[in-house]
Protein backbone atom coordinates (compact mmCIF):
# COMPACT_ATOMS: atom_id res chain seq x y z
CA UNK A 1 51.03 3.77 -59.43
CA UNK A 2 48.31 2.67 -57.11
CA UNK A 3 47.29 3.98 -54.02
CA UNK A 4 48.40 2.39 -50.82
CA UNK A 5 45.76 1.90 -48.12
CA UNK A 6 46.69 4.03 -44.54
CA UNK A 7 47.00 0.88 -42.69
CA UNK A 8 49.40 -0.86 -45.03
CA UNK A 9 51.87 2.25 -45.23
CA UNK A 10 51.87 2.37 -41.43
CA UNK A 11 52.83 -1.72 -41.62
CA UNK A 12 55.88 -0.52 -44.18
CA UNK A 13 57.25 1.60 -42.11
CA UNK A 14 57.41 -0.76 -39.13
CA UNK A 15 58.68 -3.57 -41.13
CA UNK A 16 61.62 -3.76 -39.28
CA UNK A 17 60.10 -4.13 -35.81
CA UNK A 18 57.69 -6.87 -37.39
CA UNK A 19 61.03 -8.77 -38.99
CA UNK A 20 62.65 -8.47 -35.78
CA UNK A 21 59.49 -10.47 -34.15
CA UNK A 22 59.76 -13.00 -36.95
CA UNK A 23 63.70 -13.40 -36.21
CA UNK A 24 62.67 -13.61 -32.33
CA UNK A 25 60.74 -16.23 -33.26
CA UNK A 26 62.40 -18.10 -35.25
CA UNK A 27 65.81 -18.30 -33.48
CA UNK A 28 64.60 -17.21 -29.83
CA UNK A 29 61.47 -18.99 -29.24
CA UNK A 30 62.51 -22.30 -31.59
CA UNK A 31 58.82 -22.27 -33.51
CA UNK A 32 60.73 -22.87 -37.13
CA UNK A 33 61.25 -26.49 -37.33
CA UNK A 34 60.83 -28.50 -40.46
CA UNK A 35 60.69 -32.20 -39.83
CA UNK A 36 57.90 -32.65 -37.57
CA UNK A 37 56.63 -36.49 -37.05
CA UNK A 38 53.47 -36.28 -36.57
CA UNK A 39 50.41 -33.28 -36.37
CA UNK A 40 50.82 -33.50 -32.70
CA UNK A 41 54.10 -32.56 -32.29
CA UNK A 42 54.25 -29.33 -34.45
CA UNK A 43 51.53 -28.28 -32.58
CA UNK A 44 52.87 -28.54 -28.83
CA UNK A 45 56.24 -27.35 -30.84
CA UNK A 46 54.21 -24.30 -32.03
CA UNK A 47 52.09 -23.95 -29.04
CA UNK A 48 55.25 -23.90 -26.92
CA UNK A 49 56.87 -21.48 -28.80
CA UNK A 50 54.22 -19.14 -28.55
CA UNK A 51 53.99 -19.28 -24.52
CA UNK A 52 57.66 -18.84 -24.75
CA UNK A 53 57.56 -15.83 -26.72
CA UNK A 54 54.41 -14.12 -24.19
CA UNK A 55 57.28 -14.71 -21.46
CA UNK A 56 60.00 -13.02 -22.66
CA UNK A 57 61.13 -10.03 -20.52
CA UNK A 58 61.00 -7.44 -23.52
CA UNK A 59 58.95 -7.82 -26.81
CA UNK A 60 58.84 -5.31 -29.18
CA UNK A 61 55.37 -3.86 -30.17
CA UNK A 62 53.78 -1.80 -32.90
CA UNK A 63 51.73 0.69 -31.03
CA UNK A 64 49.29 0.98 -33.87
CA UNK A 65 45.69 2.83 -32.86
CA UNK A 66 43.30 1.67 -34.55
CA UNK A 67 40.91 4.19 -36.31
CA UNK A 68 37.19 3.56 -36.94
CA UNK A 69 36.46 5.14 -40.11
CA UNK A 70 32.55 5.02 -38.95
CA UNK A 71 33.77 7.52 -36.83
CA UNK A 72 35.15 9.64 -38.89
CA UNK A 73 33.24 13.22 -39.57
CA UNK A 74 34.23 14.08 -42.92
């Protein structure tokens, strides 16, 4: 029974939203592919799915603020 770190409980509890990026991904934006022929292929394949995903209408998002603990009066 360790303690979790504040930024990786706030990651568990949007696990679903980050799976549902994966998924969109995956099936949406076509970057999982196995049999690629050569370097330069998966990486116009992966590059392509990226853009792809940046244009979609709707992408889900996180909305995580970032705290700097310098900042932080105790």
């Amino acid at each position: 029974n360790s303690l979790m770190d504040l930024h990786d409980k706030i990651l568990l509890r949007k696990r679903a939203l980050i799976e549902t990026v994966n998924d969109e991904l995956k099936n949406v934006c076509y970057i999982e592919h196995t049999r690629h022929r050569s370097i330069d292929g998966f990486v116009s394949d992966l590059i392509a799915g990226l853009i792809a995903y940046n244009l979609l209408p709707k992408k889900p998002s996180l909305n995580i603020d970032i705290i700097d603990k310098s900042r932080l009066i105790a």
